[in-house]
N, C-alpha and C. Protein backbone atom coordinates (compact mmCIF):
# COMPACT_ATOMS: atom_id res chain seq x y z
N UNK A 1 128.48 110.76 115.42
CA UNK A 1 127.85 109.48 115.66
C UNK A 1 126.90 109.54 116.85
N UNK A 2 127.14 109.93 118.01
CA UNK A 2 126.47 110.18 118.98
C UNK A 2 125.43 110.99 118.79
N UNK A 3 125.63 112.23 118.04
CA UNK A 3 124.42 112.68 117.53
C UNK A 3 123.06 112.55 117.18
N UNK A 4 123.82 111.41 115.93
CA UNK A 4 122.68 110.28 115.41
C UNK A 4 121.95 109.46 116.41
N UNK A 5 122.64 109.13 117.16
CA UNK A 5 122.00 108.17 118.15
C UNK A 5 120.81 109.12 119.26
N UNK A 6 121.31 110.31 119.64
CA UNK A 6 120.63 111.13 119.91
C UNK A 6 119.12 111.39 118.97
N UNK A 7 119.09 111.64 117.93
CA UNK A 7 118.16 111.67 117.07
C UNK A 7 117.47 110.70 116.67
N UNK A 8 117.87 109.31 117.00
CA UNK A 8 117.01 108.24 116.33
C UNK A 8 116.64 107.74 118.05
N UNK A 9 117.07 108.09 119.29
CA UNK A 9 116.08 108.51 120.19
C UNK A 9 115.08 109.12 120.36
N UNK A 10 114.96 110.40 120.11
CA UNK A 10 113.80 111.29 119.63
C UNK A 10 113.16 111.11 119.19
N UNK A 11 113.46 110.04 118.48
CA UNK A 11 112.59 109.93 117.37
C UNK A 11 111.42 108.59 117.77
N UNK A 12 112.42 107.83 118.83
CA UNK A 12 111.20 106.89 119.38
C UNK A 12 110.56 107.41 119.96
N UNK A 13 110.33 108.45 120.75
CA UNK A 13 109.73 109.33 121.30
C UNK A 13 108.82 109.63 121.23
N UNK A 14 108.87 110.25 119.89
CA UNK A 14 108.03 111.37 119.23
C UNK A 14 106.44 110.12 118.35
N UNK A 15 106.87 108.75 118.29
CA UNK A 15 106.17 108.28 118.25
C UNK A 15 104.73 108.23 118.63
N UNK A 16 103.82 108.50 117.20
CA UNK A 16 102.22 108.86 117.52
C UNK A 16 101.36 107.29 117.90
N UNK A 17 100.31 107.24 119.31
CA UNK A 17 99.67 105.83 118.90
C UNK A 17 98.72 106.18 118.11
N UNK A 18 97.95 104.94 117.99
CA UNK A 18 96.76 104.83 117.35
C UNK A 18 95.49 105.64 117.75
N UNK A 19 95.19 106.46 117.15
CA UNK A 19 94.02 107.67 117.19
C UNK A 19 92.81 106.79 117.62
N UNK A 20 92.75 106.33 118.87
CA UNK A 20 91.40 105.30 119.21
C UNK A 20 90.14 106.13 119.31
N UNK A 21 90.50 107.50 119.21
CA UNK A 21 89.44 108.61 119.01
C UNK A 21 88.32 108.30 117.97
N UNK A 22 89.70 108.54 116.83
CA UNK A 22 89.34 108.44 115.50
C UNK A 22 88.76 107.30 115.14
N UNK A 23 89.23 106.06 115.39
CA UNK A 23 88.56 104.66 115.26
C UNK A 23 87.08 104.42 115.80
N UNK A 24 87.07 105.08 116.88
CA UNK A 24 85.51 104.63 117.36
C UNK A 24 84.88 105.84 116.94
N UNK A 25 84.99 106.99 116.24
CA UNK A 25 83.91 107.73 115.86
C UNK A 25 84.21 107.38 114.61
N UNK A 26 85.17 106.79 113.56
CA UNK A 26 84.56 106.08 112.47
C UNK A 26 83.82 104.53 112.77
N UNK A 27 83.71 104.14 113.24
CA UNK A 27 82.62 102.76 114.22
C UNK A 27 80.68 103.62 114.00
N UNK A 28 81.36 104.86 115.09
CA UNK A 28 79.97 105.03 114.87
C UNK A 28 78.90 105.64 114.08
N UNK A 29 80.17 106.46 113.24
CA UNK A 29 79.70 106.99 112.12
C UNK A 29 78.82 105.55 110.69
N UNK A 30 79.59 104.54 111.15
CA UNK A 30 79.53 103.46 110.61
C UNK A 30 77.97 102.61 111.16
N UNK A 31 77.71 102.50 112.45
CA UNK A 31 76.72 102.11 113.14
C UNK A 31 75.73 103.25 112.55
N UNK A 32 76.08 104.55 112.88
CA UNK A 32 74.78 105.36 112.25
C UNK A 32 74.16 104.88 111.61
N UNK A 33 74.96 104.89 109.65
CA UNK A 33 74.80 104.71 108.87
C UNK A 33 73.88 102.92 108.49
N UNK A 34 74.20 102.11 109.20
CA UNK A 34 73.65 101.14 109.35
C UNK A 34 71.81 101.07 109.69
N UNK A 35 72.19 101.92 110.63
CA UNK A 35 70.87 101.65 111.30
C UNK A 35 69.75 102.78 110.42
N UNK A 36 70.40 103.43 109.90
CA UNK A 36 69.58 104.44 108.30
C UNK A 36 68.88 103.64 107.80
N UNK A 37 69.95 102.84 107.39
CA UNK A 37 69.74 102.16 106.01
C UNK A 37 68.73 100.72 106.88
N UNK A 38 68.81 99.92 108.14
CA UNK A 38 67.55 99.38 108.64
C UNK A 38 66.58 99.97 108.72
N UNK A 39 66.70 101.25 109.24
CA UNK A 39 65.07 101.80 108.99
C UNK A 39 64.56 102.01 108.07
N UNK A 40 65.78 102.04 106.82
CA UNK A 40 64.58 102.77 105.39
C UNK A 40 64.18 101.35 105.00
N UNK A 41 64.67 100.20 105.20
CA UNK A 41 64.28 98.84 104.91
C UNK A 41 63.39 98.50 105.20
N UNK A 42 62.84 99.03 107.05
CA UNK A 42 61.89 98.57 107.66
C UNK A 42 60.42 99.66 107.13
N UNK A 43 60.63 100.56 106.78
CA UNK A 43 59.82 102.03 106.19
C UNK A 43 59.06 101.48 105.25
N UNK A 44 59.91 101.12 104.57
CA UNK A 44 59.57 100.27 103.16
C UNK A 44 59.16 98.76 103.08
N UNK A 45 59.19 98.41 104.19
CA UNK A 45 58.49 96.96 104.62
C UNK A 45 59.35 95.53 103.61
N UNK A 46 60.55 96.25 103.69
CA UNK A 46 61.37 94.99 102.95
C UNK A 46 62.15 94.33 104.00
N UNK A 47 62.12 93.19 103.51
CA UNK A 47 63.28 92.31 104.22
C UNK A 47 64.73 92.38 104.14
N UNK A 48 65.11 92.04 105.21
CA UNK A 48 67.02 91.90 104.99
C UNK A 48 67.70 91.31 105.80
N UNK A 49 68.97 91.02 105.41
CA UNK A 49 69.96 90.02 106.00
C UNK A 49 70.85 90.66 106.25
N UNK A 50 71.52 90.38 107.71
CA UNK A 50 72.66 90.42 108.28
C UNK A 50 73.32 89.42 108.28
N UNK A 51 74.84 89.44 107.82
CA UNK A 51 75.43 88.00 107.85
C UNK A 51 76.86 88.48 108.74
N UNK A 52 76.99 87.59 109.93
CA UNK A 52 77.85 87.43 110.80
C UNK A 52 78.80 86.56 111.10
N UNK A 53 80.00 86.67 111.42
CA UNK A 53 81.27 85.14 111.18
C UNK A 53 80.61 84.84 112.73
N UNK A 54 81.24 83.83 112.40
CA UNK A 54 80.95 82.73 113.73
C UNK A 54 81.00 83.20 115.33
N UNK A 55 82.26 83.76 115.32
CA UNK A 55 83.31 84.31 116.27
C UNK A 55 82.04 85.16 117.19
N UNK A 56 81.19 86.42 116.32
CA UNK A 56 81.04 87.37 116.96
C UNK A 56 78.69 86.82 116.71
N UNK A 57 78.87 85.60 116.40
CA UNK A 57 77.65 84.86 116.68
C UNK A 57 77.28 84.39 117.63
N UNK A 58 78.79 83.91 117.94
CA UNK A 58 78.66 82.64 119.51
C UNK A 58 78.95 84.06 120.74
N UNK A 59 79.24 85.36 120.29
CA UNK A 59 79.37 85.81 121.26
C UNK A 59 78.02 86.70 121.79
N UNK A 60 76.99 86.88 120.65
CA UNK A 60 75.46 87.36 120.61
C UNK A 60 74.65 86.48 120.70
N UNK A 61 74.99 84.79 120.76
CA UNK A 61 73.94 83.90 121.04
C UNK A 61 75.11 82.75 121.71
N UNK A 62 75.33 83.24 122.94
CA UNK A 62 76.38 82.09 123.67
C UNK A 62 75.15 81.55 124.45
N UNK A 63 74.07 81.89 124.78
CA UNK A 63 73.55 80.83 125.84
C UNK A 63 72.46 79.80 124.76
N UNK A 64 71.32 80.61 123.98
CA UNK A 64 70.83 79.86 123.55
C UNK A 64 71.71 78.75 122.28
N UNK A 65 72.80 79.35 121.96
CA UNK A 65 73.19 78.73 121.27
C UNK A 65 74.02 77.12 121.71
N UNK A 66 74.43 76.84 123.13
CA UNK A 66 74.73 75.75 123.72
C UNK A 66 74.90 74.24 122.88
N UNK A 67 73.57 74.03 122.72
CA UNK A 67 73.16 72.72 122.14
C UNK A 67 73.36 72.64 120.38
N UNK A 68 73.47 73.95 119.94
CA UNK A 68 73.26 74.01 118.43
C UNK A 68 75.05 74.55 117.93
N UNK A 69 75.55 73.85 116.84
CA UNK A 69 76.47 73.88 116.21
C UNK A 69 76.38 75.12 115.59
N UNK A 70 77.09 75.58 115.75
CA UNK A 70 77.18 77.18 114.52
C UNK A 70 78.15 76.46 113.61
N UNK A 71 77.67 77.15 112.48
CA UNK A 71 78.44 76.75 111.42
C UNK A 71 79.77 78.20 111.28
N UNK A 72 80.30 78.47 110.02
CA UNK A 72 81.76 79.43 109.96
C UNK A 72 80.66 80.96 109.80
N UNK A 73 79.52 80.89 109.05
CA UNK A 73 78.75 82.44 109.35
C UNK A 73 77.35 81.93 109.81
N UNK A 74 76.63 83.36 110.48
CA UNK A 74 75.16 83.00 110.56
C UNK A 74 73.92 84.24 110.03
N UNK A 75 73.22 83.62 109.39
CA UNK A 75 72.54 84.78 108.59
C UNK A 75 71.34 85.31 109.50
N UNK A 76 71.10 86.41 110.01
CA UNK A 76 70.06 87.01 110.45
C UNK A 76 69.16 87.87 109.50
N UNK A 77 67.64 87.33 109.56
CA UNK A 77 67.02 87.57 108.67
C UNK A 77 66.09 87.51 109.27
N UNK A 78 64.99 88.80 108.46
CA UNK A 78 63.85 89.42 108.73
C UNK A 78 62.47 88.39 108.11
N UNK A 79 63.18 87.92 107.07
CA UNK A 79 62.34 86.49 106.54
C UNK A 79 61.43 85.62 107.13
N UNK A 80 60.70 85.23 106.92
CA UNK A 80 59.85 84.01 107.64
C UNK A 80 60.38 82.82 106.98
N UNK A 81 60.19 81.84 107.60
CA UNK A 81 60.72 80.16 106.80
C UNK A 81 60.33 80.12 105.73
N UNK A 82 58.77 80.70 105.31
CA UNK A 82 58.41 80.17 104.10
C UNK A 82 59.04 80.98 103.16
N UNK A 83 59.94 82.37 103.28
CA UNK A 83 59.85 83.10 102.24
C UNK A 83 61.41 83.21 102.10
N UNK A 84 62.05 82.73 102.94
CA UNK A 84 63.99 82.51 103.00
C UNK A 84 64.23 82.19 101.75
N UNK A 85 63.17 81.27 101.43
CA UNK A 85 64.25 80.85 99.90
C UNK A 85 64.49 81.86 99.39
N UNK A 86 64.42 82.53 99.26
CA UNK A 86 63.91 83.85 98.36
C UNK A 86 64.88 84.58 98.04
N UNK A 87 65.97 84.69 98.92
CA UNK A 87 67.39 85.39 99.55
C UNK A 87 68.15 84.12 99.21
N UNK A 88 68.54 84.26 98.34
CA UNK A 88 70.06 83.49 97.88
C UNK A 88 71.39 84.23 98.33
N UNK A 89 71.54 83.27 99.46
CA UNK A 89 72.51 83.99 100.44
C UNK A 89 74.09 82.73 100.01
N UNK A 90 74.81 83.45 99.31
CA UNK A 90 75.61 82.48 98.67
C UNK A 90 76.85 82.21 99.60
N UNK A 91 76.53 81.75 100.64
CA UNK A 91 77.89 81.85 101.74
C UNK A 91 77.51 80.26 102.06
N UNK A 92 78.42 79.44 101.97
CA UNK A 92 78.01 77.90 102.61
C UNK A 92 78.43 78.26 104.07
N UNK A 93 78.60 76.90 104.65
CA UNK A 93 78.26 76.88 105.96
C UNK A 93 77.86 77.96 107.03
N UNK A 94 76.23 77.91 106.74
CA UNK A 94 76.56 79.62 107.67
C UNK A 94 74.87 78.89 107.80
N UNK A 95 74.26 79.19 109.42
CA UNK A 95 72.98 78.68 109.61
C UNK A 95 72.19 80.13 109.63
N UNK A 96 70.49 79.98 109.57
CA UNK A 96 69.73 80.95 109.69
C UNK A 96 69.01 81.12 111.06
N UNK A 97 68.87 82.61 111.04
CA UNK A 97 68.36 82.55 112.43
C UNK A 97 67.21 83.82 112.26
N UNK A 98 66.00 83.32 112.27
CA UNK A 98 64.76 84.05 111.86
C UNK A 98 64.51 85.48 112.87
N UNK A 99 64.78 86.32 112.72
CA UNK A 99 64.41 87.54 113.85
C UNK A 99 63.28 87.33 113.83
N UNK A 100 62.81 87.24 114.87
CA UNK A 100 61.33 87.44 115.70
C UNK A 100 60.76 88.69 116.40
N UNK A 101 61.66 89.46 116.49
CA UNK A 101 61.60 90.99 117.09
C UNK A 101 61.13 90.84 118.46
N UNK A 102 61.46 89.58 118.92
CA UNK A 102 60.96 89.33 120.68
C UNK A 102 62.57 89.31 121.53
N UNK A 103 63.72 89.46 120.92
CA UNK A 103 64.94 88.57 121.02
C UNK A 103 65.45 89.46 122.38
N UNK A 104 65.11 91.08 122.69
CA UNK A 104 65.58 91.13 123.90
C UNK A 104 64.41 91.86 124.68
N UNK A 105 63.40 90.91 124.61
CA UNK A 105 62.40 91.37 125.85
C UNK A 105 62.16 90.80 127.08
């Protein structure tokens, strides 16, 4: 009996954590891949949407965003007003927010 108890000690022990190695070089393997696929968008002179939950909106637009309600997502788009319709972005409550390519100068 003591044995056992001996061994199911060890055994908390021997306990592996979470490979945070592994997590953030799949992140950036992930970011790479992202930013590929923006440039072949931008190469090709097409438009596109990023769609973001709320959470991590209010945390990329906490100042200008103050006065303005975020809705549950927010769509970032390469679009101009006149041509948004265009992108049937089927997510309700979620506002647009036109990139201007001025946003961190």
């Amino acid at each position: 009996m003591a044995e056992t108890y001996e061994q199911l000690e060890i055994m908390k022990v021997i306990q592996f954590p979470k490979n945070k190695e592994y997590e953030s070089r799949k992140r950036d393997e992930k970011l790479s891949a992202a930013i590929k696929m923006l440039e072949y968008f931008v190469s090709e002179g097409k438009e596109f949407n990023i769609v973001v939950d709320k959470e991590t909106a209010l945390t990329l637009f906490e100042e200008s965003t103050s006065n303005q309600k975020i809705q549950d997502y927010v769509v970032l788009t390469t679009s101009d007003r006149e041509n948004s319709q265009k992108f049937k972005v089927n997510i309700n409550n979620s506002n647009l927010y036109f990139i201007q390519g001025t946003e961190f100068d």
